[in-house]
C-alpha atoms as a PDB file:
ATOM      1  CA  UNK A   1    -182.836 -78.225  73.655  1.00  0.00           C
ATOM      2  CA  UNK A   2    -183.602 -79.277  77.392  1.00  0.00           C
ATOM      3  CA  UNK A   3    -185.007 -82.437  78.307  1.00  0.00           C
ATOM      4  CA  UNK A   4    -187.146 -83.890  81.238  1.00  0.00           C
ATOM      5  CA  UNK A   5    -190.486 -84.897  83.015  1.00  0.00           C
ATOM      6  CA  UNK A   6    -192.074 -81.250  83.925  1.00  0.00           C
ATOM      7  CA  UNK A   7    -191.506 -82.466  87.439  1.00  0.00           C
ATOM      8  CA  UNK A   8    -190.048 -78.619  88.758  1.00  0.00           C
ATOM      9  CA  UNK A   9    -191.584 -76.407  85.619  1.00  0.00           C
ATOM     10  CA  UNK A  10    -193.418 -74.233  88.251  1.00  0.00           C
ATOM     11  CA  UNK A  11    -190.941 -73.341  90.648  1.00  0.00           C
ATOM     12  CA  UNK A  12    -187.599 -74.461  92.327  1.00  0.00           C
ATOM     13  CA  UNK A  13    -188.139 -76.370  95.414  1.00  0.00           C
ATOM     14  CA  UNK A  14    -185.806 -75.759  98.898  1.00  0.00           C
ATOM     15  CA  UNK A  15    -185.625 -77.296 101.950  1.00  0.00           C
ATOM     16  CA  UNK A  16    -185.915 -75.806 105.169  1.00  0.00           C
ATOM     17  CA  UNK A  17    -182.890 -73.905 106.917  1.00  0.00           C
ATOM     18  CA  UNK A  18    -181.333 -76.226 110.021  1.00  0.00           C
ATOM     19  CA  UNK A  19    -181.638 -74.697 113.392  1.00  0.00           C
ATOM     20  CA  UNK A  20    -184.520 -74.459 115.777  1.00  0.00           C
ATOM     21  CA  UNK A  21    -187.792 -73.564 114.710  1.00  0.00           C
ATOM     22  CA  UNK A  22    -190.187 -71.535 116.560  1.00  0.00           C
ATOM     23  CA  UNK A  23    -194.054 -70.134 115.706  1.00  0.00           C
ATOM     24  CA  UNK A  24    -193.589 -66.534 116.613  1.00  0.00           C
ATOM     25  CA  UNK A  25    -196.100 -63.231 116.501  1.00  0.00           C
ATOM     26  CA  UNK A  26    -194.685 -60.913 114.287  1.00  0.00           C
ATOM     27  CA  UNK A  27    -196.266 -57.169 113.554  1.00  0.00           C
ATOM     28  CA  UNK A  28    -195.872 -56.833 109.527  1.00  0.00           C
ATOM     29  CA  UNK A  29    -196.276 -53.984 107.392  1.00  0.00           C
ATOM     30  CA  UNK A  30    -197.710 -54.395 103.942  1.00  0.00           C
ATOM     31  CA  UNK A  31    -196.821 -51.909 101.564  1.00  0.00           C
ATOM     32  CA  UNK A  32    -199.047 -50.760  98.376  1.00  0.00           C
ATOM     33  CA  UNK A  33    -196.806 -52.735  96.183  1.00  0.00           C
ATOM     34  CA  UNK A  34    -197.900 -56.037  97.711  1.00  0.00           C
ATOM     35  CA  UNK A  35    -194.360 -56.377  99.748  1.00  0.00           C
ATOM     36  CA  UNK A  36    -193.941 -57.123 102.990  1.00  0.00           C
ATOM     37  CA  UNK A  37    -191.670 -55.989 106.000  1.00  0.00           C
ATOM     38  CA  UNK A  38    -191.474 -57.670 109.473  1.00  0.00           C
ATOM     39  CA  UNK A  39    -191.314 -54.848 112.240  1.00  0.00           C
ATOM     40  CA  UNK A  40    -190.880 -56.945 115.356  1.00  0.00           C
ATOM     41  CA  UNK A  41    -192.206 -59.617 116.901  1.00  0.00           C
ATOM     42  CA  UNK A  42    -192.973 -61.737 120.148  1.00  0.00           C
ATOM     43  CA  UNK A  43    -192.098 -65.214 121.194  1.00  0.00           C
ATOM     44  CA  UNK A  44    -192.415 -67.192 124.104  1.00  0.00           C
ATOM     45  CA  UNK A  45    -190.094 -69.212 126.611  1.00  0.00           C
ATOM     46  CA  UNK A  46    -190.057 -72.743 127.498  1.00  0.00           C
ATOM     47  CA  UNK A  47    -191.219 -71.235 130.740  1.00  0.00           C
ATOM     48  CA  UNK A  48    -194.123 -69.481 129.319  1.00  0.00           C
ATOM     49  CA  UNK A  49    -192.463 -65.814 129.433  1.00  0.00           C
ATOM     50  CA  UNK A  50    -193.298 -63.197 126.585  1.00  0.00           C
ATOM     51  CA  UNK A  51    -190.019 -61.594 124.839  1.00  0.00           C
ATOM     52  CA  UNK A  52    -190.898 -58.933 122.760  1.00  0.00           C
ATOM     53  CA  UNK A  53    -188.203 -58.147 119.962  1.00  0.00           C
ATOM     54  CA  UNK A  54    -188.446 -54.583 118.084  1.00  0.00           C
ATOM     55  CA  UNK A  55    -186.623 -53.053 115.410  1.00  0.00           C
ATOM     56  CA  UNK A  56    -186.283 -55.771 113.213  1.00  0.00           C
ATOM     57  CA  UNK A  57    -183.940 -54.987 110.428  1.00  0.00           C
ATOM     58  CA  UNK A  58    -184.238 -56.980 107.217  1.00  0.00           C
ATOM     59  CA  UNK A  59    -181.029 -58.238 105.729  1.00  0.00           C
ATOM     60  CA  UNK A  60    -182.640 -60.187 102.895  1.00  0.00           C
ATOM     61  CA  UNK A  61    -185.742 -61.632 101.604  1.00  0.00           C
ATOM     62  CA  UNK A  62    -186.615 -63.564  98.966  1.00  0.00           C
ATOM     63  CA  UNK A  63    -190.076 -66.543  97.590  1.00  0.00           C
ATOM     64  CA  UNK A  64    -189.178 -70.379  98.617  1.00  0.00           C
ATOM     65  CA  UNK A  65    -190.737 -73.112  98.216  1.00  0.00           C
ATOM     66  CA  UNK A  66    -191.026 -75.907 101.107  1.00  0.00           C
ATOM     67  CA  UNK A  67    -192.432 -79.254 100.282  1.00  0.00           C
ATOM     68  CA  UNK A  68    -194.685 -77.230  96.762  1.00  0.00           C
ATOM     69  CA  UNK A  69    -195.715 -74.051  99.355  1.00  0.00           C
ATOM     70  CA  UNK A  70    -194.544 -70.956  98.801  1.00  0.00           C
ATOM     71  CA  UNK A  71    -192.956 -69.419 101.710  1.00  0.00           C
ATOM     72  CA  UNK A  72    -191.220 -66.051 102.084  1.00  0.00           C
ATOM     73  CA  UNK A  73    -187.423 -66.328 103.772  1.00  0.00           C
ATOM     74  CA  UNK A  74    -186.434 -63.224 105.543  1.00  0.00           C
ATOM     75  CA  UNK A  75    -183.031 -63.147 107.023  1.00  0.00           C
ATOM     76  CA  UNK A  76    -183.087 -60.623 109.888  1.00  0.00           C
ATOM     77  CA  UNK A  77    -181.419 -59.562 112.422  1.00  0.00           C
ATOM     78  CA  UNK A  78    -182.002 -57.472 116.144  1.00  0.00           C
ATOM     79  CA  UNK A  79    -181.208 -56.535 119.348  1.00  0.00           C
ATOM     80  CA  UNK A  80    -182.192 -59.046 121.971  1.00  0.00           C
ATOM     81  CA  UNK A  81    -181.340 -58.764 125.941  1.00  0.00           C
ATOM     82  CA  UNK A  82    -178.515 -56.085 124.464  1.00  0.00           C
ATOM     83  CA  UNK A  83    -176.691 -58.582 122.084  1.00  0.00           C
ATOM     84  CA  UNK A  84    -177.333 -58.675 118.360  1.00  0.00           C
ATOM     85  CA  UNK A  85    -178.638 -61.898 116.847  1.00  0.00           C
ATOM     86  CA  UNK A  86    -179.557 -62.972 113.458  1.00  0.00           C
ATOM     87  CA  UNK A  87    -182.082 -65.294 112.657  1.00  0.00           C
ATOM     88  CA  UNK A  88    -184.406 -66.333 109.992  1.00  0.00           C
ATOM     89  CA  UNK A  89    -188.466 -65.407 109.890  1.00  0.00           C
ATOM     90  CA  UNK A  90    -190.208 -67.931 107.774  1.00  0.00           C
ATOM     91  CA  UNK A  91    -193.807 -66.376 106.505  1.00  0.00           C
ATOM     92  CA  UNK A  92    -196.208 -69.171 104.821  1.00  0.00           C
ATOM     93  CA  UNK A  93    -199.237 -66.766 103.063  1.00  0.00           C
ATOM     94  CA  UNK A  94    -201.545 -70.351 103.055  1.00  0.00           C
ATOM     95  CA  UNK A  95    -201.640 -70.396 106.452  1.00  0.00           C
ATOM     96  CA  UNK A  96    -200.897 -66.681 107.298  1.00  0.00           C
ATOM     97  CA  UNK A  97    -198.326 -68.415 110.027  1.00  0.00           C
ATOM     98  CA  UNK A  98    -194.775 -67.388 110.969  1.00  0.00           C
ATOM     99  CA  UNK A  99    -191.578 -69.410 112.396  1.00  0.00           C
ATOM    100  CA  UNK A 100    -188.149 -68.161 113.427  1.00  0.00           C
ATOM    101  CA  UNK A 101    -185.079 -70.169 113.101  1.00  0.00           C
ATOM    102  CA  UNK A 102    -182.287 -69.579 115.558  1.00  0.00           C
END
C-alpha cells in the first residue's frame, strides 16, 4: 500500500537542463500519429546575424514537465559552421514556443 498527499498523481515533475537557453525558429514536421520531428531551425547572434541549422537529427525525445507544463525534450544533434554539436530543443505546446540549450 503507498501512502501520500496526491501532490505528483498527474505527472512527474523535472527541472530544466543547465546550459544556455535560447528561443529559436524551428521548421517541425507533424506526423499523422500526432508526433513530432524538428527538421532544422534558425537562431540569431548577439550581433543580430541569422544562422540557419539543417538536418537536424533526433537522438531522443521524450514528455517533461517544467514547473506543471508539459514540455517535449528533444536531444539533437547537427552540423554547425562544419563541427558537430549537440544540444537540446525544448518545445512547450501552451505556448507553441521553442528554446535550445547549448
Amino acid at each position: 500500500m503507498a501512502f501520500g498527499i496526491g501532490t505528483n498523481s498527474q505527472h512527474t515533475e523535472h527541472t530544466i537542463p543547465k546550459g544556455q537557453l535560447q528561443d529559436v525558429a524551428v521548421k517541425c514536421w507533424f506526423t499523422s500519429k500526432g508526433e513530432s520531428r524538428p527538421l532544422m531551425m534558425k537562431l540569431q547572434t548577439a550581433q543580430g546575424e541569422i544562422i540557419p541549422v539543417e538536418n537536424i537529427q533526433v537522438l531522443t525525445s521524450e514528455k517533461q514537465y517544467y514547473a506543471g507544463i508539459m514540455t517535449w525534450k528533444y536531444k539533437c544533434k547537427a552540423v554547425s559552421n562544419e563541427r558537430e554539436q549537440e544540444f537540446i530543443l525544448l518545445f512547450t505546446p501552451e505556448t507553441c514556443s521553442w528554446k535550445m540549450i547549448l
